[in-house]
C-alpha atoms as a PDB file:
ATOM      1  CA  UNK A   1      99.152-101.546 -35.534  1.00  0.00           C
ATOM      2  CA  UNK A   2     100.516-100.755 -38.954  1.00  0.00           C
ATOM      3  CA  UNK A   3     104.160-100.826 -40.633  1.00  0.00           C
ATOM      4  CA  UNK A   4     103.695 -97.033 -41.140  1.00  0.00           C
ATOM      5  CA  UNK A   5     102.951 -96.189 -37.274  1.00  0.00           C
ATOM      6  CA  UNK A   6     105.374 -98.834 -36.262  1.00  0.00           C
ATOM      7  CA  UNK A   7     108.080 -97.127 -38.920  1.00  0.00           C
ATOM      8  CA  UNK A   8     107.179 -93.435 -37.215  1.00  0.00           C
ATOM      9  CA  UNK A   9     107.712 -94.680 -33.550  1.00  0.00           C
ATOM     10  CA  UNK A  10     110.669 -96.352 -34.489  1.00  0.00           C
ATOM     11  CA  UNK A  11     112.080 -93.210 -35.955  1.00  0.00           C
ATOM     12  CA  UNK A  12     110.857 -90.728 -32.901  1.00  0.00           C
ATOM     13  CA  UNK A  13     112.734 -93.385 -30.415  1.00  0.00           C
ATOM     14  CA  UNK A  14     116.070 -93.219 -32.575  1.00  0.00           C
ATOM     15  CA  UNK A  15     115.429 -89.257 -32.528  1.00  0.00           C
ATOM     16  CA  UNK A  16     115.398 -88.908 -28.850  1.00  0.00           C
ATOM     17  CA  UNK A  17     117.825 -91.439 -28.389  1.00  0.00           C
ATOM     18  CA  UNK A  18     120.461 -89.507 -30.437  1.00  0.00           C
ATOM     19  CA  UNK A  19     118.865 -85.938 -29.020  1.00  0.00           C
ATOM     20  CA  UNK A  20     119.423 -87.685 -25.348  1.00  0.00           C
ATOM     21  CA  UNK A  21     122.775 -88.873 -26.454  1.00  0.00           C
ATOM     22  CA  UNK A  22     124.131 -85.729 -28.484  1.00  0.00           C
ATOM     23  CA  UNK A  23     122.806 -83.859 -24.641  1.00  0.00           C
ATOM     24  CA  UNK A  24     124.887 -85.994 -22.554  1.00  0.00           C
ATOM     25  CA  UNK A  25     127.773 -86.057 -24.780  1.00  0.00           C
ATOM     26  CA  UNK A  26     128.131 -82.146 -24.901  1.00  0.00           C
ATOM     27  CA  UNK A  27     128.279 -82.416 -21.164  1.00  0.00           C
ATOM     28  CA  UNK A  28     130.769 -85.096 -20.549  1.00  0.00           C
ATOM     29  CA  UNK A  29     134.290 -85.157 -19.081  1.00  0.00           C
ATOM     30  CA  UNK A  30     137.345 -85.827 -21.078  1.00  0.00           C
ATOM     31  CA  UNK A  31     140.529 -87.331 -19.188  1.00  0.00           C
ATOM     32  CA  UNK A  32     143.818 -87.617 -20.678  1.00  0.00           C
ATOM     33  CA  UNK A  33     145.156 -90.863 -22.616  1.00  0.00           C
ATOM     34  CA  UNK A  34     147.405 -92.642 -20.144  1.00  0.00           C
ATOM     35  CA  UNK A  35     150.460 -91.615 -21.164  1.00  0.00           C
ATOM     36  CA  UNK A  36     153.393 -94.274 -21.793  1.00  0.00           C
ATOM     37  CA  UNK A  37     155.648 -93.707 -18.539  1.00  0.00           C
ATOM     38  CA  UNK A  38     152.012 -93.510 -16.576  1.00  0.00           C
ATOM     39  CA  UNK A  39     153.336 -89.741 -15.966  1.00  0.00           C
ATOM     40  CA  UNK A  40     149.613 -88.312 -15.529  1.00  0.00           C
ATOM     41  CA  UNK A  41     148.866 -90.750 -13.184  1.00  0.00           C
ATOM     42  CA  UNK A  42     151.706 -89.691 -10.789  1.00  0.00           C
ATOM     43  CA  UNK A  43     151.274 -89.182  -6.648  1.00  0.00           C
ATOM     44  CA  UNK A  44     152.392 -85.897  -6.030  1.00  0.00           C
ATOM     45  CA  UNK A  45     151.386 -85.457  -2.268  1.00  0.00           C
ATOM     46  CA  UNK A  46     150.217 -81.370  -2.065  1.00  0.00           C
ATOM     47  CA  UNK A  47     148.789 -80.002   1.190  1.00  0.00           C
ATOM     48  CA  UNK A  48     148.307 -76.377   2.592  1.00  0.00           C
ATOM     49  CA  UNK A  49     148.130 -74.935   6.215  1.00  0.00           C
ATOM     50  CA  UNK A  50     146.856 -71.377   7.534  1.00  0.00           C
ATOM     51  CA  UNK A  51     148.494 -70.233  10.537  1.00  0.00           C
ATOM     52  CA  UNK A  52     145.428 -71.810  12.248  1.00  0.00           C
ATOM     53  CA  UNK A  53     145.747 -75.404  11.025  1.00  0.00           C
ATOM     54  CA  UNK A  54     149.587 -75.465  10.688  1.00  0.00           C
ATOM     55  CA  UNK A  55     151.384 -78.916  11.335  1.00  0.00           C
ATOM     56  CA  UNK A  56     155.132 -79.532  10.588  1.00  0.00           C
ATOM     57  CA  UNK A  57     154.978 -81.980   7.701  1.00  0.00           C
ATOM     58  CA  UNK A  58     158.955 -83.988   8.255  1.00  0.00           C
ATOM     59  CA  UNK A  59     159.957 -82.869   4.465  1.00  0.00           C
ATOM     60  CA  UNK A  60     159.102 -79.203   5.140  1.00  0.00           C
ATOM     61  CA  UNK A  61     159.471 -78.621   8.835  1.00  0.00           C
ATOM     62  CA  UNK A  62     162.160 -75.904   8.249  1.00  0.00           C
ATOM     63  CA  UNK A  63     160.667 -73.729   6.229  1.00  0.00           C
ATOM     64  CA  UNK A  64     158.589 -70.792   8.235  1.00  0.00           C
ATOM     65  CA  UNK A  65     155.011 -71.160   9.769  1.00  0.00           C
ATOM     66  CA  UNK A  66     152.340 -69.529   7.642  1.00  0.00           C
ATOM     67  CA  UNK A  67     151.194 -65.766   9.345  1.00  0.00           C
ATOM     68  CA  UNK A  68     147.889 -64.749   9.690  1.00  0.00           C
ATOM     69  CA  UNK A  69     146.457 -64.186   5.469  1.00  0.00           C
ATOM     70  CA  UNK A  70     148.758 -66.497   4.252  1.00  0.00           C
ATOM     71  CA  UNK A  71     148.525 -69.860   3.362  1.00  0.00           C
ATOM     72  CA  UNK A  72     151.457 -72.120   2.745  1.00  0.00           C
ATOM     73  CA  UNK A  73     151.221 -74.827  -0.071  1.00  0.00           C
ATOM     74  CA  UNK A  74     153.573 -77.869  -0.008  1.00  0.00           C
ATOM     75  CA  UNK A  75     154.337 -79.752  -2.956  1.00  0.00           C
ATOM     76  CA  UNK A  76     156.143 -82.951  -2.617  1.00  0.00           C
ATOM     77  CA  UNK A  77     157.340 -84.745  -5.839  1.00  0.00           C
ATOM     78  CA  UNK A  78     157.793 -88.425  -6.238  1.00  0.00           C
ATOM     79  CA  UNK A  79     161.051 -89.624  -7.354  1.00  0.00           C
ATOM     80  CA  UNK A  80     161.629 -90.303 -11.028  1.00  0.00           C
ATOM     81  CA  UNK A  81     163.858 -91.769 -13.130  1.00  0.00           C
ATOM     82  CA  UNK A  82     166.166 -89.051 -14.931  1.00  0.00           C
ATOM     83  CA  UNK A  83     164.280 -86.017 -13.217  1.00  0.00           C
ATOM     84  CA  UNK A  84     166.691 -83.575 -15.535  1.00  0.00           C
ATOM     85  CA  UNK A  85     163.441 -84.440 -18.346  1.00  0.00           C
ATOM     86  CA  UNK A  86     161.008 -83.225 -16.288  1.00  0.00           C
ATOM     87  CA  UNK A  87     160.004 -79.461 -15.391  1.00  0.00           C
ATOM     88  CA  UNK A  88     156.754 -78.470 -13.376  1.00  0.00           C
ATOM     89  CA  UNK A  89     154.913 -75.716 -14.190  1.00  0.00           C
ATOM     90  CA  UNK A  90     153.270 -73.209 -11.168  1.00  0.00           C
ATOM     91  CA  UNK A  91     150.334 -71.144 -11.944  1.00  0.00           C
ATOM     92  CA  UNK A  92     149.029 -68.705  -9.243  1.00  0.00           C
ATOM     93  CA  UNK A  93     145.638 -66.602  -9.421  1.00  0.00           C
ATOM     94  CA  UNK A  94     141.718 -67.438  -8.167  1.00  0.00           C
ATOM     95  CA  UNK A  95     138.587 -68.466  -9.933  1.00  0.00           C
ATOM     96  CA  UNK A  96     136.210 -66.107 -10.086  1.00  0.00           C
ATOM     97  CA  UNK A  97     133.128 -65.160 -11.891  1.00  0.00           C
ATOM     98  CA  UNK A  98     133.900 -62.878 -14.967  1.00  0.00           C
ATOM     99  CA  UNK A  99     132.473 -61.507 -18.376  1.00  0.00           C
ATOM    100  CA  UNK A 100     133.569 -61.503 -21.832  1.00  0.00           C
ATOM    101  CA  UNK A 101     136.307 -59.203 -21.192  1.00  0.00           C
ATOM    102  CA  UNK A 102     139.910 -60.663 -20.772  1.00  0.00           C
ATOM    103  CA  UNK A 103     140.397 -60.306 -17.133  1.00  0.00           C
ATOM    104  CA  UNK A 104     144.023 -60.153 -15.252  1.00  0.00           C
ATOM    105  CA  UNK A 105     145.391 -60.281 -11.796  1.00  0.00           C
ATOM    106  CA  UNK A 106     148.381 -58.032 -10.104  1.00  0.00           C
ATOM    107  CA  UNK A 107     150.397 -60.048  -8.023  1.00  0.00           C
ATOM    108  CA  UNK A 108     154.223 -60.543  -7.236  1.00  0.00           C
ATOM    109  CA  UNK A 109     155.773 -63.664  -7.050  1.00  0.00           C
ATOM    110  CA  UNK A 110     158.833 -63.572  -5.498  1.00  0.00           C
ATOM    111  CA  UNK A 111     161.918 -65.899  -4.817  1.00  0.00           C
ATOM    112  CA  UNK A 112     162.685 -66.244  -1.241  1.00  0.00           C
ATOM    113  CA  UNK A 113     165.596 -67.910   0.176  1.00  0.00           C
ATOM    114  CA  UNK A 114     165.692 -69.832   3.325  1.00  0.00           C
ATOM    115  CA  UNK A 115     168.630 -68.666   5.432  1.00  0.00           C
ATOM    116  CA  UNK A 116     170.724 -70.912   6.965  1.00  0.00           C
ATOM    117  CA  UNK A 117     169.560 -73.462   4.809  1.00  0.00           C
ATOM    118  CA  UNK A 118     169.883 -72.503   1.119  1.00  0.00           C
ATOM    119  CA  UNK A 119     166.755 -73.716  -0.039  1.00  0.00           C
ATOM    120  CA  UNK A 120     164.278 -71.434  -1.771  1.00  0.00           C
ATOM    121  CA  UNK A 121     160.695 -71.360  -1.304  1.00  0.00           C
ATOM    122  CA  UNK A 122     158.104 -68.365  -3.274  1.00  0.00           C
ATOM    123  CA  UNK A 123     155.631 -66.032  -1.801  1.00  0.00           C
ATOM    124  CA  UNK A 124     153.149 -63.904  -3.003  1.00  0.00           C
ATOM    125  CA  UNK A 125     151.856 -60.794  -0.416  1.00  0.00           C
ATOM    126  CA  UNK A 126     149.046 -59.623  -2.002  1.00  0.00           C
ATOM    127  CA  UNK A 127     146.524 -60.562  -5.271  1.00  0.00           C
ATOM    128  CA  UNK A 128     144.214 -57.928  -6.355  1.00  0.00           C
ATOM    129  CA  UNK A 129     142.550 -57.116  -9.437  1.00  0.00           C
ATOM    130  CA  UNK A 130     144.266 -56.403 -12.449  1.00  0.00           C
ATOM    131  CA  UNK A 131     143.730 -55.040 -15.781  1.00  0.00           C
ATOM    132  CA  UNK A 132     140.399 -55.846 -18.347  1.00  0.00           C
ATOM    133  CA  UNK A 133     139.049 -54.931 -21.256  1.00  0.00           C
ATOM    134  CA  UNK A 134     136.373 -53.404 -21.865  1.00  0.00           C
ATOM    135  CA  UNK A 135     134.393 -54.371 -24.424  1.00  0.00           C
ATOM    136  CA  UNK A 136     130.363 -54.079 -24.008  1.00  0.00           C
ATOM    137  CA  UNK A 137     129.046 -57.746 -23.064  1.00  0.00           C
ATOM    138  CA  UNK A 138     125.642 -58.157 -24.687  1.00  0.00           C
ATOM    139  CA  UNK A 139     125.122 -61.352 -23.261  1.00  0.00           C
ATOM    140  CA  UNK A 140     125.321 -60.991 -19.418  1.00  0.00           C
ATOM    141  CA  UNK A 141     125.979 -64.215 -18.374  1.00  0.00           C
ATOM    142  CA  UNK A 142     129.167 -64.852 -16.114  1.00  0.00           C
ATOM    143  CA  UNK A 143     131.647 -67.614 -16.119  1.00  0.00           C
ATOM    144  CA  UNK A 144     133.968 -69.143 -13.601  1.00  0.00           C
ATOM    145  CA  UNK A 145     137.174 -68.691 -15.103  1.00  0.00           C
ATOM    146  CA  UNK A 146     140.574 -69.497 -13.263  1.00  0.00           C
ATOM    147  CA  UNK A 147     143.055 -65.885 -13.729  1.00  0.00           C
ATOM    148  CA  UNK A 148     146.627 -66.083 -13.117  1.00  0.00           C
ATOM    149  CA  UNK A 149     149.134 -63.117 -11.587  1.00  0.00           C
ATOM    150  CA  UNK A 150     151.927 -61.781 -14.710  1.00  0.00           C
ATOM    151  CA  UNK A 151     154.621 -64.301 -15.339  1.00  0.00           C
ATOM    152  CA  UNK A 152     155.219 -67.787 -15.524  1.00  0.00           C
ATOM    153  CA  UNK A 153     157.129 -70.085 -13.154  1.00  0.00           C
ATOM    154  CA  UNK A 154     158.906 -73.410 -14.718  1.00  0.00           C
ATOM    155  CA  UNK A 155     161.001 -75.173 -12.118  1.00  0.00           C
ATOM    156  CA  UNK A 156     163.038 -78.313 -12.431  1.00  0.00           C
ATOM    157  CA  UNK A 157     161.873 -81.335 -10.977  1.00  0.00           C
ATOM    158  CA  UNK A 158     163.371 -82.209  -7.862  1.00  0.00           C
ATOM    159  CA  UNK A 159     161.688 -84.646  -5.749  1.00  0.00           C
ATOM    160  CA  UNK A 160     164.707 -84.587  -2.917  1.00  0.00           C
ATOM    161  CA  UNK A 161     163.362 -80.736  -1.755  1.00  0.00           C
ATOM    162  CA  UNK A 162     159.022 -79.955  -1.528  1.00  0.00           C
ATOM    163  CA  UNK A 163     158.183 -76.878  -3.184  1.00  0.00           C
ATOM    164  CA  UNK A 164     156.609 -74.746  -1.011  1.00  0.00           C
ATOM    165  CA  UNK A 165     154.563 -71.745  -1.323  1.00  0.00           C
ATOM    166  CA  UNK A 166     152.973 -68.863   0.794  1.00  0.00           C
ATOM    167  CA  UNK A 167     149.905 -67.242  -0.610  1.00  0.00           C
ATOM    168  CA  UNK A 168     147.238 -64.880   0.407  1.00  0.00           C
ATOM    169  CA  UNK A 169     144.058 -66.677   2.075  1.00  0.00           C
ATOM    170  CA  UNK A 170     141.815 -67.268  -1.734  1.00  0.00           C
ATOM    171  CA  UNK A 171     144.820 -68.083  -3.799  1.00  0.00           C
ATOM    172  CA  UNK A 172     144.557 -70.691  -5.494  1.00  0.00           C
ATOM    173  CA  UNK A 173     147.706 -72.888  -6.663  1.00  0.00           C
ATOM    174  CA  UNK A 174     147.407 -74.714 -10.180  1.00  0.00           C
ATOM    175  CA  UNK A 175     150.891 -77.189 -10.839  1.00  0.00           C
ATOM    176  CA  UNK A 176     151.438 -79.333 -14.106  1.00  0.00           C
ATOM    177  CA  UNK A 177     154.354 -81.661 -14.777  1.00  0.00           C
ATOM    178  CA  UNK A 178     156.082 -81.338 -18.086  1.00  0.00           C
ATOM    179  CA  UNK A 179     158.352 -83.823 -19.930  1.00  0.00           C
ATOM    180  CA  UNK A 180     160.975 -84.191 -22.498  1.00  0.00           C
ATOM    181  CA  UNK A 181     160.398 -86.739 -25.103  1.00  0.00           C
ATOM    182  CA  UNK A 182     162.736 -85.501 -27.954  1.00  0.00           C
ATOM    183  CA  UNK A 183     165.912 -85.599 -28.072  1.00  0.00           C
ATOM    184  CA  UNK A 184     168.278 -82.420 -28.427  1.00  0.00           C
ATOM    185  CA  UNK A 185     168.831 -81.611 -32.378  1.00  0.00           C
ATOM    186  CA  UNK A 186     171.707 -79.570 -33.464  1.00  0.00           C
ATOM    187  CA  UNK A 187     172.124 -76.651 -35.567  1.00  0.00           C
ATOM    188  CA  UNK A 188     175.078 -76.991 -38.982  1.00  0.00           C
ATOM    189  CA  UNK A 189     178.076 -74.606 -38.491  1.00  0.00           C
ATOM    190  CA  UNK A 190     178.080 -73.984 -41.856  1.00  0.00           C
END
């Protein structure tokens, strides 16, 4: 075999080596850095019960059984130290196949408080299609995109009470836990 042969295979394996590489790259996952306090890598226990599979969990066992369409989602937080820094963010809505348009949910979330025991749990009756645009999609393909009900819900963290949810059968509960590294700055009174 000669150098110039040899030189062309070598270059066609290094080409589909970086073509096979540059593939599997586009397609890879990304996870978070670990963060300092190991925050992303915290246990927070979530479960959810029709009125089918309902079990009293201890930490929720007074709040009301799911009825039939709803499903009731428990989140219970793990203590932390200084809680007051931390705030977890609720997003409610389903994944479902849509086109370039923007695409929106109607929903309700409301407040509800547990009587007799002052604690407050949220509900949501109904989720139905909301607003879109509607701009002419030339390329047809759909994609599974995850779209949320109007507003935003930011609680404190509070890992003595679970937060607990009832949502229409489909729903589809999305939580994030957010965290306060800076310290308060001040304003001049000048």
């Amino acid at each position: 075999m000669n150098t110039f042969s040899l030189n062309k295979q070598i270059q066609s394996l290094i080409l589909t080596s970086v073509i096979a590489f540059t593939a599997a790259g586009n397609s890879a996952f990304a996870t978070s850095p670990v963060h300092p306090s190991g925050l992303n890598q915290m246990n927070i226990h979530s479960s959810s019960y029709t009125a089918v599979t309902y079990q009293a969990e201890e930490t929720s066992k007074m709040f009301p059984q799911p009825t039939e369409g709803m499903v009731q989602h428990i989140l219970n937080l793990p203590a932390l130290e200084n809680e007051a820094q931390y705030r977890i963010e609720i997003l409610i809505g389903r994944t479902e196949l849509v086109d370039c348009n923007k695409h929106g949910l109607r929903g309700e979330l409301k407040q509800m408080n547990l009587d007799g025991w002052g604690y407050n749990y949220y509900q949501v009756d109904t989720i139905s299609d909301g607003p879109s645009t509607m701009m002419a999609c030339f390329d047809k393909a759909k994609k599974e995109q995850f779209l949320t009900i109007p507003g935003e819900l930011m609680l404190k963290y509070d890992s003595r009470l679970p937060k607990v949810f009832y949502l229409p059968e489909g729903a589809q509960l999305k939580y994030r836990v957010w965290t306060a590294e800076m310290e308060y700055q001040f304003t001049s009174s000048n």
